[in-house]
PDB file of N, CA and C in Angstrom:
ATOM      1  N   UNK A   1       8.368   6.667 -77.356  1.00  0.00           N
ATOM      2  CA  UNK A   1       8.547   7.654 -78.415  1.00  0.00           C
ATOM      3  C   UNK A   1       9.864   8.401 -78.212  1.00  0.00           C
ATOM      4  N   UNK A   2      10.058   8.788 -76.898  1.00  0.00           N
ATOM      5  CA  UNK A   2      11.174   9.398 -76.583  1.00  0.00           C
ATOM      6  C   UNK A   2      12.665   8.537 -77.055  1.00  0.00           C
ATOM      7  N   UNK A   3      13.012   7.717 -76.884  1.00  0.00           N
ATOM      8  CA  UNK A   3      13.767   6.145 -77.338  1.00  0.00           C
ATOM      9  C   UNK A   3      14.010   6.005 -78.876  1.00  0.00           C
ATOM     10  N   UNK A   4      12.997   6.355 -79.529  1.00  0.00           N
ATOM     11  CA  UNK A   4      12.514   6.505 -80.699  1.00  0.00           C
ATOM     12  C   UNK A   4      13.106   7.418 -81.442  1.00  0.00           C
ATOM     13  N   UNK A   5      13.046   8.641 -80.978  1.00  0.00           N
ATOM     14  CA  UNK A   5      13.537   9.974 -81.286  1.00  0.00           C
ATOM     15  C   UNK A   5      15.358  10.060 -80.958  1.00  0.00           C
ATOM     16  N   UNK A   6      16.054   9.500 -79.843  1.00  0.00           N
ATOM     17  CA  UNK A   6      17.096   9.441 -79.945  1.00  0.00           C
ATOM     18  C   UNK A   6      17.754   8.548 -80.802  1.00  0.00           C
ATOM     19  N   UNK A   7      17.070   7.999 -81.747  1.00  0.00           N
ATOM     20  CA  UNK A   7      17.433   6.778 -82.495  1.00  0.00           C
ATOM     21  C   UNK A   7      17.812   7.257 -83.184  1.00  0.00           C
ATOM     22  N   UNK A   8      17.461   8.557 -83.734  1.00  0.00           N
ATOM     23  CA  UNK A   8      17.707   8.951 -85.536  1.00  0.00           C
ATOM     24  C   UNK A   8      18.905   9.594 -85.310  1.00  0.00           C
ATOM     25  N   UNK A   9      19.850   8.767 -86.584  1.00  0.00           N
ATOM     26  CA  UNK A   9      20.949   9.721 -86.474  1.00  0.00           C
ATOM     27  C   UNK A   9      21.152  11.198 -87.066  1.00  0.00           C
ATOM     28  N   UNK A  10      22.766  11.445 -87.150  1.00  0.00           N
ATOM     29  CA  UNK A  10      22.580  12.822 -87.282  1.00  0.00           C
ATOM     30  C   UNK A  10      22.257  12.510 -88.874  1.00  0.00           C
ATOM     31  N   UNK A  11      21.708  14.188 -88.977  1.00  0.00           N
ATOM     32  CA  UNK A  11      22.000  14.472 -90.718  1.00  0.00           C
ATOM     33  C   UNK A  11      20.969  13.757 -91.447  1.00  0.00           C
ATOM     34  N   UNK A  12      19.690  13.237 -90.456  1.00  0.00           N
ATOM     35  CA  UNK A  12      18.660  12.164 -91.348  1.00  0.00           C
ATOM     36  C   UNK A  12      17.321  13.199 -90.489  1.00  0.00           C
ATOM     37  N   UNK A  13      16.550  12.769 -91.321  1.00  0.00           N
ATOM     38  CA  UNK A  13      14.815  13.414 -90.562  1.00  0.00           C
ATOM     39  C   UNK A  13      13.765  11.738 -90.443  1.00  0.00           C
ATOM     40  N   UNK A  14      12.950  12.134 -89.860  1.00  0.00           N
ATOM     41  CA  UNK A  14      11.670  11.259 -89.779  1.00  0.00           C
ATOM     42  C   UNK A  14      10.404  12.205 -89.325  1.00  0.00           C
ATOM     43  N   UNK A  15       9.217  11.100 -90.102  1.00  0.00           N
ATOM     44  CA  UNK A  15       8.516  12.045 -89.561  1.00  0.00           C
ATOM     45  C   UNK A  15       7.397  11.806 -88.672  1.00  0.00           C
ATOM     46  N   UNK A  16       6.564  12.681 -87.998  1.00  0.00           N
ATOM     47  CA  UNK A  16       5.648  12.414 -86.819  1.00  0.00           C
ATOM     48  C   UNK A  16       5.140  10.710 -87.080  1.00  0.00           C
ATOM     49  N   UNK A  17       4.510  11.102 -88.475  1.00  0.00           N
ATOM     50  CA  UNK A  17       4.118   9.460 -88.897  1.00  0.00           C
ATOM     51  C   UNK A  17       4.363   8.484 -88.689  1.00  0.00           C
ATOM     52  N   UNK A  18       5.943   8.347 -89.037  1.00  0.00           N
ATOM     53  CA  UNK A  18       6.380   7.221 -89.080  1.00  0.00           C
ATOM     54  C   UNK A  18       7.452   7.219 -87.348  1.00  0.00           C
ATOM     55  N   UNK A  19       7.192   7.701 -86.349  1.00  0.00           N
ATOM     56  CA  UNK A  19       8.135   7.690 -85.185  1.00  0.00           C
ATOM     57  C   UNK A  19       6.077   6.860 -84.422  1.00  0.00           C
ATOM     58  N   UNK A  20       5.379   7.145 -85.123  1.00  0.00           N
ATOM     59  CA  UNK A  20       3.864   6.936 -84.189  1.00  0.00           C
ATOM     60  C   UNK A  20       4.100   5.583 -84.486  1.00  0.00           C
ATOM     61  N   UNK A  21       4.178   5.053 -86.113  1.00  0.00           N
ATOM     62  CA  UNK A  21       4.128   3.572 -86.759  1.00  0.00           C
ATOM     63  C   UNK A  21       5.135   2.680 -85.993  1.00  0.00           C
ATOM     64  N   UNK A  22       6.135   3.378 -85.790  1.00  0.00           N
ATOM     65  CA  UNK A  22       7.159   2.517 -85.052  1.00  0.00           C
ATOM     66  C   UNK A  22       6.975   2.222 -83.590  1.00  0.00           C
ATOM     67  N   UNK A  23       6.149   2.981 -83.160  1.00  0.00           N
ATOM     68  CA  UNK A  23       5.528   3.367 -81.832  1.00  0.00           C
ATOM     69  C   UNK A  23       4.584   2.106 -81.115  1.00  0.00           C
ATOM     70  N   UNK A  24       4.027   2.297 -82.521  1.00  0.00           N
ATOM     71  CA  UNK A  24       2.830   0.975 -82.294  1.00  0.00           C
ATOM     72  C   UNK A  24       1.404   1.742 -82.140  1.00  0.00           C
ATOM     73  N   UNK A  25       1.445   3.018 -82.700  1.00  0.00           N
ATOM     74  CA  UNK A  25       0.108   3.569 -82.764  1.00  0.00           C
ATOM     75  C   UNK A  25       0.176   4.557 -84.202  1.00  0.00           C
ATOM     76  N   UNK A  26      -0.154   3.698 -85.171  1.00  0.00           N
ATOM     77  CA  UNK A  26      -0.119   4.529 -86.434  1.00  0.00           C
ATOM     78  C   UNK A  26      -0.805   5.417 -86.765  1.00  0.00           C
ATOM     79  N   UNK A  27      -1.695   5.851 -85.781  1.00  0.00           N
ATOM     80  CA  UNK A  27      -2.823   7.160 -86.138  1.00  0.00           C
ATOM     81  C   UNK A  27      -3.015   8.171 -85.014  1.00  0.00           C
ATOM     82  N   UNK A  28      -1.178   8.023 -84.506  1.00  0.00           N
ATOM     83  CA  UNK A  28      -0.980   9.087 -83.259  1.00  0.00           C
ATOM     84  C   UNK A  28      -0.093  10.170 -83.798  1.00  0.00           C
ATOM     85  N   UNK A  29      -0.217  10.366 -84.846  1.00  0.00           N
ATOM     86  CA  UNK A  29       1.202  11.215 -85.423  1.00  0.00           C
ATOM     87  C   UNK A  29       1.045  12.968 -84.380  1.00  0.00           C
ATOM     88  N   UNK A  30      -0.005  13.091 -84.383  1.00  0.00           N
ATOM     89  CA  UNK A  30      -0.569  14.420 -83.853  1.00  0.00           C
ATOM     90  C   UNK A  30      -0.190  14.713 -82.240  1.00  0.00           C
ATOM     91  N   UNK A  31      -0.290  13.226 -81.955  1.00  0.00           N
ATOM     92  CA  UNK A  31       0.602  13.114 -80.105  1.00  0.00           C
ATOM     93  C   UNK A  31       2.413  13.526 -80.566  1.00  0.00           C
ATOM     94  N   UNK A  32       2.776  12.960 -81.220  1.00  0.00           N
ATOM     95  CA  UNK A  32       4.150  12.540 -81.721  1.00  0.00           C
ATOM     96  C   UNK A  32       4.595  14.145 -82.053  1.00  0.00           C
ATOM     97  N   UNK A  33       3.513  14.898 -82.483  1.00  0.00           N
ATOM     98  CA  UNK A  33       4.067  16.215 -82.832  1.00  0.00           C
ATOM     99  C   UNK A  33       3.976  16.556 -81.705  1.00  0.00           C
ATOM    100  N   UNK A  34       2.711  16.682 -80.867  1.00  0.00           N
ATOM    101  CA  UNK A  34       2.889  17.472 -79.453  1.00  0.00           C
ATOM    102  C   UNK A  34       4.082  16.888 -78.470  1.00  0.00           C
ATOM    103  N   UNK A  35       4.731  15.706 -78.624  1.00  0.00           N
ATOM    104  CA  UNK A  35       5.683  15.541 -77.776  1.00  0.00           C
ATOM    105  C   UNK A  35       6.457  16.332 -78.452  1.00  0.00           C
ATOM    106  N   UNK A  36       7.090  16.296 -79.720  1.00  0.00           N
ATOM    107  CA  UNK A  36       8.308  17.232 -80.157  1.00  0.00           C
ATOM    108  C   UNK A  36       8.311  18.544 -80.056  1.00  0.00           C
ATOM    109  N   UNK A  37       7.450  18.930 -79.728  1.00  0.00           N
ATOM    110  CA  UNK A  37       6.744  20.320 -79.834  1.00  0.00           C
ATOM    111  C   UNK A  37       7.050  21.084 -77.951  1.00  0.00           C
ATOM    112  N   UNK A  38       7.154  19.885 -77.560  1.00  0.00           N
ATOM    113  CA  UNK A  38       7.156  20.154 -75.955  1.00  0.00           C
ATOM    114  C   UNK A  38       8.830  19.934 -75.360  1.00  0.00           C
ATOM    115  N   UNK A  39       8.961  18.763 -76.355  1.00  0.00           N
ATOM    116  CA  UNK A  39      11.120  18.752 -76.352  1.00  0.00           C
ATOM    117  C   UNK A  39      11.775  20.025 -77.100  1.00  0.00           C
ATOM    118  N   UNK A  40      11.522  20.808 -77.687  1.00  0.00           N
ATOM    119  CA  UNK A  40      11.810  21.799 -78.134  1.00  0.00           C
ATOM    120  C   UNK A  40      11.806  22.942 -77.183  1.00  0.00           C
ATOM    121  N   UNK A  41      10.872  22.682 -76.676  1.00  0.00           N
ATOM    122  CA  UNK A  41      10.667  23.883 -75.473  1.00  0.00           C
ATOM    123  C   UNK A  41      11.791  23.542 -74.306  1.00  0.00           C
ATOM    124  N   UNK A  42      11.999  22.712 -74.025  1.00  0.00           N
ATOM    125  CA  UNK A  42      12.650  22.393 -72.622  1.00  0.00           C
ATOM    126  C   UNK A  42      14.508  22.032 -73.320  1.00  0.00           C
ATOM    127  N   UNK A  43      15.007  21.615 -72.439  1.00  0.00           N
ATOM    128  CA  UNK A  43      16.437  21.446 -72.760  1.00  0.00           C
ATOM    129  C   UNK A  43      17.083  19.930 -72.433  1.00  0.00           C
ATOM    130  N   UNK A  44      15.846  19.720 -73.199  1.00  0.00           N
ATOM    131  CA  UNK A  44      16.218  18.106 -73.224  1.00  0.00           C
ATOM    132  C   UNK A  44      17.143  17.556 -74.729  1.00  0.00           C
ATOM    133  N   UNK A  45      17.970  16.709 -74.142  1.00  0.00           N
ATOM    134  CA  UNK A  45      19.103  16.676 -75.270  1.00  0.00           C
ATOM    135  C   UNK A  45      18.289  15.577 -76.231  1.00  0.00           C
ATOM    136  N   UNK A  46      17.738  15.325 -76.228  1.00  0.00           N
ATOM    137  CA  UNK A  46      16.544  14.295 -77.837  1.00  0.00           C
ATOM    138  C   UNK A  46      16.952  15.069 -79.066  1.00  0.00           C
ATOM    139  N   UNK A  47      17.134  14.557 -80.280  1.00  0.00           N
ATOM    140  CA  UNK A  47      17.364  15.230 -81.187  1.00  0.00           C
ATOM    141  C   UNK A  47      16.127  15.580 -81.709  1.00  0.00           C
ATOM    142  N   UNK A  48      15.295  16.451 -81.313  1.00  0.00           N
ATOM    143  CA  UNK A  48      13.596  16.472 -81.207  1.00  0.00           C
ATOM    144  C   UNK A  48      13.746  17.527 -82.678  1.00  0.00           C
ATOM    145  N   UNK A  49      14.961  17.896 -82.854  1.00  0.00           N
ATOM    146  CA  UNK A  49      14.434  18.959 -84.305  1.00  0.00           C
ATOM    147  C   UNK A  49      14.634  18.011 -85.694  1.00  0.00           C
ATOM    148  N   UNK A  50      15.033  16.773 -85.182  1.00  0.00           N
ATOM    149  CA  UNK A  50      14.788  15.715 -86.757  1.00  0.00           C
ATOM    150  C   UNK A  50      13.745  14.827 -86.854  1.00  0.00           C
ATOM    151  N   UNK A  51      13.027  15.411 -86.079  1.00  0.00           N
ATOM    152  CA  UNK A  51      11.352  15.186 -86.471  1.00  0.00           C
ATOM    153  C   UNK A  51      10.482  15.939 -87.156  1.00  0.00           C
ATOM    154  N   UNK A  52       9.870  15.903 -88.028  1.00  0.00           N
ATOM    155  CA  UNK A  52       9.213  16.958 -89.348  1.00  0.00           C
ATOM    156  C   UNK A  52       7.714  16.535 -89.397  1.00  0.00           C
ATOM    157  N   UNK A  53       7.248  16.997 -89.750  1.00  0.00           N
ATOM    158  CA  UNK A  53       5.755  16.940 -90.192  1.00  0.00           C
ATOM    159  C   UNK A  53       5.506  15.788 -90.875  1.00  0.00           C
ATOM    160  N   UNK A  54       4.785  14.639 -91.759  1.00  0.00           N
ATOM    161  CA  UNK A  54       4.746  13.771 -92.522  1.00  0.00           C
ATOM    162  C   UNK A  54       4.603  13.886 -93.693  1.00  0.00           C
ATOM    163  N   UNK A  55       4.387  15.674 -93.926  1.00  0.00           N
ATOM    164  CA  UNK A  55       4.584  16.108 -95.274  1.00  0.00           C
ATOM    165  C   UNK A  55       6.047  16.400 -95.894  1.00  0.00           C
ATOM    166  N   UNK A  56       6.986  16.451 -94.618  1.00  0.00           N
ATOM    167  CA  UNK A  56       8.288  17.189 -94.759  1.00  0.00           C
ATOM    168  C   UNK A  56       8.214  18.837 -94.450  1.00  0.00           C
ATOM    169  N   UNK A  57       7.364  18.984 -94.088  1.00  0.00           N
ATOM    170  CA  UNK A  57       7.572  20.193 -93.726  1.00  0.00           C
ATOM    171  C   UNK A  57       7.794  20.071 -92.457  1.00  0.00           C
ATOM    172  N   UNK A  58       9.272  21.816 -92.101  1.00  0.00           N
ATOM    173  CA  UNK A  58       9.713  21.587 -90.943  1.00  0.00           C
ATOM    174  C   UNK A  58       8.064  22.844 -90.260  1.00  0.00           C
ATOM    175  N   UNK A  59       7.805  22.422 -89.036  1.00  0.00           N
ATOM    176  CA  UNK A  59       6.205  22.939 -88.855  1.00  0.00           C
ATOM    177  C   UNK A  59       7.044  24.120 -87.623  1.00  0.00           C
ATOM    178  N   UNK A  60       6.011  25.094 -87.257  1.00  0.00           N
ATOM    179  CA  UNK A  60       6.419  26.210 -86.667  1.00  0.00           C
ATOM    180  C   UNK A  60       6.419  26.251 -85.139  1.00  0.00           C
ATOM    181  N   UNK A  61       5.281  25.254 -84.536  1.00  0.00           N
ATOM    182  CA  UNK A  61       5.480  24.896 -83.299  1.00  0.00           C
ATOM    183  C   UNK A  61       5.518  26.361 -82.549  1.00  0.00           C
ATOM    184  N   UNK A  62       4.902  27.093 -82.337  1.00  0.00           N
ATOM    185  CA  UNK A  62       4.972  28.374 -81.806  1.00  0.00           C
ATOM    186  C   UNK A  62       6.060  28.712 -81.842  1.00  0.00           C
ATOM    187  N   UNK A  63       7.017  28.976 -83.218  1.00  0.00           N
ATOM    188  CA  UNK A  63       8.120  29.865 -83.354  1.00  0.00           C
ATOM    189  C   UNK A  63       9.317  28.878 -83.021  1.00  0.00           C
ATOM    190  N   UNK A  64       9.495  27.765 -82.664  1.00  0.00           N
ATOM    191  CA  UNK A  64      10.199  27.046 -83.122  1.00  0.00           C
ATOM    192  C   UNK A  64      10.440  26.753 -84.262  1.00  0.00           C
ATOM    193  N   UNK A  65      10.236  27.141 -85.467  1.00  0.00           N
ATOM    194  CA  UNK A  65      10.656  25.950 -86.769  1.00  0.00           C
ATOM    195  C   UNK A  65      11.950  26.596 -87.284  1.00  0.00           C
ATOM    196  N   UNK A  66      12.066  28.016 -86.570  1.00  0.00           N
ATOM    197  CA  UNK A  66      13.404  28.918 -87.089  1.00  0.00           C
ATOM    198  C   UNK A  66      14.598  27.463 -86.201  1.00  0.00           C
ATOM    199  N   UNK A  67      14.232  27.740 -85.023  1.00  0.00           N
ATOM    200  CA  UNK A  67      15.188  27.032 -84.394  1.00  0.00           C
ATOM    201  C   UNK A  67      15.830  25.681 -85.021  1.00  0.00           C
ATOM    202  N   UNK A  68      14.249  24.780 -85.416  1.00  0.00           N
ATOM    203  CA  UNK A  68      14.821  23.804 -86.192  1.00  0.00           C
ATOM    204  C   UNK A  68      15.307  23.613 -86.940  1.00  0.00           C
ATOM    205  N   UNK A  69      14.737  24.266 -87.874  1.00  0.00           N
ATOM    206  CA  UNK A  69      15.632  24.613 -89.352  1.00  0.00           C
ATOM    207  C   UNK A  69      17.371  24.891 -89.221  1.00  0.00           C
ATOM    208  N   UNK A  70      16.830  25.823 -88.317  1.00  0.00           N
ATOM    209  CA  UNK A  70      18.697  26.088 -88.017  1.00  0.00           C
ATOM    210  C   UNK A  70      19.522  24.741 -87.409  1.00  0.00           C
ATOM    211  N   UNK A  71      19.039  24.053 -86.693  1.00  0.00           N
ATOM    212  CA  UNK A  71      19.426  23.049 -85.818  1.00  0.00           C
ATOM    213  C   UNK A  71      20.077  22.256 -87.025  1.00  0.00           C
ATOM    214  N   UNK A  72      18.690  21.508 -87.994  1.00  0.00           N
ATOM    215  CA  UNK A  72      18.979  21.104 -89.314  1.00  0.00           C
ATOM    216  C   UNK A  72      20.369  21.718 -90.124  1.00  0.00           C
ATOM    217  N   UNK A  73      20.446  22.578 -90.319  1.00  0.00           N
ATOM    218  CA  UNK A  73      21.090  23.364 -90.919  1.00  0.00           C
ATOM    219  C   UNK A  73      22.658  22.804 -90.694  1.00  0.00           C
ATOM    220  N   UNK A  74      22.637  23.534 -89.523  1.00  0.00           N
ATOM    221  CA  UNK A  74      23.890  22.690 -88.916  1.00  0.00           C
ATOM    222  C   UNK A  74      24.561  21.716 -88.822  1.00  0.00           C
ATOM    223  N   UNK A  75      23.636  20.817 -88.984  1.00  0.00           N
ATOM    224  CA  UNK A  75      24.120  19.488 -88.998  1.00  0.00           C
ATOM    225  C   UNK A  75      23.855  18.609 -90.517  1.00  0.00           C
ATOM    226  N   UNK A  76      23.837  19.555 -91.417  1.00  0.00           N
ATOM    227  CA  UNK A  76      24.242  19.594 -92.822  1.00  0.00           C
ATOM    228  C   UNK A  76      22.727  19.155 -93.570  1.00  0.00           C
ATOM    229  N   UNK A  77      21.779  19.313 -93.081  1.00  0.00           N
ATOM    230  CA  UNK A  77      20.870  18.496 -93.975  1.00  0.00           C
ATOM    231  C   UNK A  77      20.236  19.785 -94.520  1.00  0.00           C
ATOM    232  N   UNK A  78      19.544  20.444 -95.433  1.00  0.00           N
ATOM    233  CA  UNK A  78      19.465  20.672 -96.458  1.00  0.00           C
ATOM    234  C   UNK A  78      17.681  21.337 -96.013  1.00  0.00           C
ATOM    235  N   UNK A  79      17.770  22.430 -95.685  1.00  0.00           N
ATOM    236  CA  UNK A  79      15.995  23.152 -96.185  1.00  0.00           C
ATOM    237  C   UNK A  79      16.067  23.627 -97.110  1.00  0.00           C
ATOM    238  N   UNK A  80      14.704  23.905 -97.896  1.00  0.00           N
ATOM    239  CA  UNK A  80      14.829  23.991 -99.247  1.00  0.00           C
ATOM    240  C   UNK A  80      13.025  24.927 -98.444  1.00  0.00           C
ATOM    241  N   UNK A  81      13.120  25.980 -99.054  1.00  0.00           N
ATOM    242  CA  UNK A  81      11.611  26.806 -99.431  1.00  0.00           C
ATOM    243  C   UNK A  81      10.810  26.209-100.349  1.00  0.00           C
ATOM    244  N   UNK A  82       9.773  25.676 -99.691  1.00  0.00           N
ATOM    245  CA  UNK A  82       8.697  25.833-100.954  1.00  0.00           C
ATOM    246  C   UNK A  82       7.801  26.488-101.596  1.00  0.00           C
ATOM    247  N   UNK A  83       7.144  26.170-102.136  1.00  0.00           N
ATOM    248  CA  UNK A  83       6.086  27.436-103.010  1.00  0.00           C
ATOM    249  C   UNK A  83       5.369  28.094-102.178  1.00  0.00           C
ATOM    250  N   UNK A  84       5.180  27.770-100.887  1.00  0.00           N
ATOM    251  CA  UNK A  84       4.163  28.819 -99.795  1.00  0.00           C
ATOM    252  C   UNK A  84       5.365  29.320 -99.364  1.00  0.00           C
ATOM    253  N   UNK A  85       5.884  29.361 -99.336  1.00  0.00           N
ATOM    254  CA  UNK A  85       7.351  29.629 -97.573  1.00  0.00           C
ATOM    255  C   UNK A  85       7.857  28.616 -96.872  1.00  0.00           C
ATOM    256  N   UNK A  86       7.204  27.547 -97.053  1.00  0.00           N
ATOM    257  CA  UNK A  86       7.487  27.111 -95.692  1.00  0.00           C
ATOM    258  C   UNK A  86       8.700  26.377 -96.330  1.00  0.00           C
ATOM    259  N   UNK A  87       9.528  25.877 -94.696  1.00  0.00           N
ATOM    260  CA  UNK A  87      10.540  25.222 -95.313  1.00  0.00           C
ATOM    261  C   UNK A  87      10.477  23.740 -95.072  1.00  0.00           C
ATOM    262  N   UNK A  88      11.209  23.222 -96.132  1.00  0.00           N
ATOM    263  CA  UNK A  88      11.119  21.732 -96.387  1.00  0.00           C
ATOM    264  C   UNK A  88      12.105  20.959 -96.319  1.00  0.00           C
ATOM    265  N   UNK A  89      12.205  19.193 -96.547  1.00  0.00           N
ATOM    266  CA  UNK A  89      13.143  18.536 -96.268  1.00  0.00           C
ATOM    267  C   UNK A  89      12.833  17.938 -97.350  1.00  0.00           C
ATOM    268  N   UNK A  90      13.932  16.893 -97.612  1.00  0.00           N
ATOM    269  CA  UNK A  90      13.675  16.217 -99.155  1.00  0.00           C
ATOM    270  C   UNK A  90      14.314  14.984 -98.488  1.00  0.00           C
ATOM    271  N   UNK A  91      12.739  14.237 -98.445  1.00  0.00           N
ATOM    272  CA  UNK A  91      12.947  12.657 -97.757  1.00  0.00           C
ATOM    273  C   UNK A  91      13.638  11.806 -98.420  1.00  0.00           C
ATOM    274  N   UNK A  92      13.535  11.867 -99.774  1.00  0.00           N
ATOM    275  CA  UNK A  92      14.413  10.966-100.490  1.00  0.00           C
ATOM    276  C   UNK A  92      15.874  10.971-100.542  1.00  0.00           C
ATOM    277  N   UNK A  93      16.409  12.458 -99.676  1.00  0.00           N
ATOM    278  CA  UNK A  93      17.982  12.107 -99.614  1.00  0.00           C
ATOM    279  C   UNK A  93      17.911  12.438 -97.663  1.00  0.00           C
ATOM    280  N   UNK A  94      17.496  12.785 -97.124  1.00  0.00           N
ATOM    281  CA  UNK A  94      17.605  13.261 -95.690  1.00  0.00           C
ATOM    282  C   UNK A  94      16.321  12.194 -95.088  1.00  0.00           C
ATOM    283  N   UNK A  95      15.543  11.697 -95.218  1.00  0.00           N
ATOM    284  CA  UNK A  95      14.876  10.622 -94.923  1.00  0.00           C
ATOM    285  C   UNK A  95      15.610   9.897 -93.998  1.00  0.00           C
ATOM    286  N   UNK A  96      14.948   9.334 -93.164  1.00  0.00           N
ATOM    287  CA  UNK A  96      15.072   7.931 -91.926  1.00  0.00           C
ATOM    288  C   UNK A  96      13.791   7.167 -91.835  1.00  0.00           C
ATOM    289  N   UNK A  97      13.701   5.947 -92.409  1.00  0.00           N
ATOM    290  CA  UNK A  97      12.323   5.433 -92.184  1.00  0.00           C
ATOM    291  C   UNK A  97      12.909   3.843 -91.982  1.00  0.00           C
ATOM    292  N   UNK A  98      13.567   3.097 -90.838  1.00  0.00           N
ATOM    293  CA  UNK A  98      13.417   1.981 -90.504  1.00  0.00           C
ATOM    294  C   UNK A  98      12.835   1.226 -90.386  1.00  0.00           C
ATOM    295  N   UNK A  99      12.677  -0.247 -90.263  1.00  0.00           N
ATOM    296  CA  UNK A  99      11.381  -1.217 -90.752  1.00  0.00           C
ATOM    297  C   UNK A  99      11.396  -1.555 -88.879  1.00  0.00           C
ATOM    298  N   UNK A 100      10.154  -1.173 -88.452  1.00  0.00           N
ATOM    299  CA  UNK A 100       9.673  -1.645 -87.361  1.00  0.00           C
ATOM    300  C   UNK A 100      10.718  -2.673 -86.238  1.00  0.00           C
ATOM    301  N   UNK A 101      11.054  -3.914 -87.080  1.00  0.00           N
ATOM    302  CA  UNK A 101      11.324  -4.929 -86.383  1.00  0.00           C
ATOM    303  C   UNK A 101      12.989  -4.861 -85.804  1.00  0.00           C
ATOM    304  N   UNK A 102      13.561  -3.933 -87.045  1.00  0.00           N
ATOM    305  CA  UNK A 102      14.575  -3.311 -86.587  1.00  0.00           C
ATOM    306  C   UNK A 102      15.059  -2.812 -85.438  1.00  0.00           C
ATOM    307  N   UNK A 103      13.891  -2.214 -84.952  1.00  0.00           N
ATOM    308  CA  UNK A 103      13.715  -0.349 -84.225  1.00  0.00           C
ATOM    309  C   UNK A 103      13.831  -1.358 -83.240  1.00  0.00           C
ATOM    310  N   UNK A 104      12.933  -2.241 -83.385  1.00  0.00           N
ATOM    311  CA  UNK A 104      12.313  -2.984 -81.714  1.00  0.00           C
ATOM    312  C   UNK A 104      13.579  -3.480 -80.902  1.00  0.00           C
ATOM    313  N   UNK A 105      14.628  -3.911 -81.404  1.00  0.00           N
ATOM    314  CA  UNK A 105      15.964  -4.642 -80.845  1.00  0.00           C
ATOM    315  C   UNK A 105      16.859  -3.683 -80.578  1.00  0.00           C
ATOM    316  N   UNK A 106      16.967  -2.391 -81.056  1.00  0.00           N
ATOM    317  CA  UNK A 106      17.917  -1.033 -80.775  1.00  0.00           C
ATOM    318  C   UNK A 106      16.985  -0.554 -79.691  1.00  0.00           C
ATOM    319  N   UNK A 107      15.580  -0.435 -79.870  1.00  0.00           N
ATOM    320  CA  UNK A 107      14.691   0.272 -77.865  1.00  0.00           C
ATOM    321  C   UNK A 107      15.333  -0.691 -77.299  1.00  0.00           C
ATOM    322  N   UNK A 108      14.813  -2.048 -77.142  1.00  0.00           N
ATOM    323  CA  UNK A 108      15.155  -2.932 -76.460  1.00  0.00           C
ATOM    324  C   UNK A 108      16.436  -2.834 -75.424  1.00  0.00           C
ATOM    325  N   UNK A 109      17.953  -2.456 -76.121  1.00  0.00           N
ATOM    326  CA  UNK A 109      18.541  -2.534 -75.914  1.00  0.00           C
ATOM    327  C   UNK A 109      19.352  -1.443 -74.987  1.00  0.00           C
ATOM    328  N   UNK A 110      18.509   0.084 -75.373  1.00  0.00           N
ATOM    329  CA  UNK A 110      18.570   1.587 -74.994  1.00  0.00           C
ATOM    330  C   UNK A 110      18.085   1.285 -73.868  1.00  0.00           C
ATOM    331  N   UNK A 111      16.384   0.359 -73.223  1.00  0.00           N
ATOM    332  CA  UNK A 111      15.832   0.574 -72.340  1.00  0.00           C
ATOM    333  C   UNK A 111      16.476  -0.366 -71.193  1.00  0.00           C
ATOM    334  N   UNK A 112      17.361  -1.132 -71.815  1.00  0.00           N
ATOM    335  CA  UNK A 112      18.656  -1.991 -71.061  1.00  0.00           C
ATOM    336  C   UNK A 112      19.553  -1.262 -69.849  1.00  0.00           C
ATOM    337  N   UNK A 113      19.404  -0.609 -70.488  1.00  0.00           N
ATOM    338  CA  UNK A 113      20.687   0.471 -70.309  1.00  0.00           C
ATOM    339  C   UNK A 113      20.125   1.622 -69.420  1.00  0.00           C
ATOM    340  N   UNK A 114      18.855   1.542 -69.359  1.00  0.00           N
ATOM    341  CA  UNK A 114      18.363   2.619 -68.521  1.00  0.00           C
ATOM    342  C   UNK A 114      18.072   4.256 -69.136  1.00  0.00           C
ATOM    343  N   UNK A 115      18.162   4.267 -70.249  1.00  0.00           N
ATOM    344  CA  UNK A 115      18.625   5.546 -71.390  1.00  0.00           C
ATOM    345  C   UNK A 115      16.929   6.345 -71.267  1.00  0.00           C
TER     346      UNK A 115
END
């Protein structure tokens, strides 16, 4: 998952969902948040704030989601408020969703390398 998460480039999101699907466990999205949730905390260089909820929402993570958002921010992609507050991403232009078989030959190649 970790491998996974350094994959996405800048300026794109993915979400818990689809980093689990690529994973090889499509009904782990809820692990996938608690790992990002735990890279956020520590000072690990993963780009762990372009991971989002599977709704697009950026989620609060005990007071992280300011951070993310901002992180986002920065690196040009686009929150947008929605009708509750919360803030959002708009998958159809900030989206990252690679086809599996793809992903598998870029790990492959990261875990080469020792990364």
């Amino acid at each position: 998952v970790y491998n996974l998460i350094q994959l996405i480039p800048p300026q794109k999101v993915t979400s818990c969902g689809h980093i689990a699907k690529l994973a090889g466990a499509p009904r782990q999205a809820r692990r996938v948040n608690q790992l990002v949730k735990f890279l956020g905390q520590t000072s690990s260089s993963a780009p762990w704030h372009r991971v989002v909820s599977t709704s697009g929402i950026v989620a609060d993570h005990g007071g992280l989601g300011a951070l993310q958002k901002h992180a986002l921010e920065d690196e040009g992609v686009s929150v947008r408020t929605g009708i509750l507050g919360e803030s959002r991403i708009e998958f159809t232009k900030w989206g990252w969703f690679p086809d599996q078989t793809i992903i598998a030959s870029e790990v492959e190649s990261i875990e080469e390398w020792g990364a």
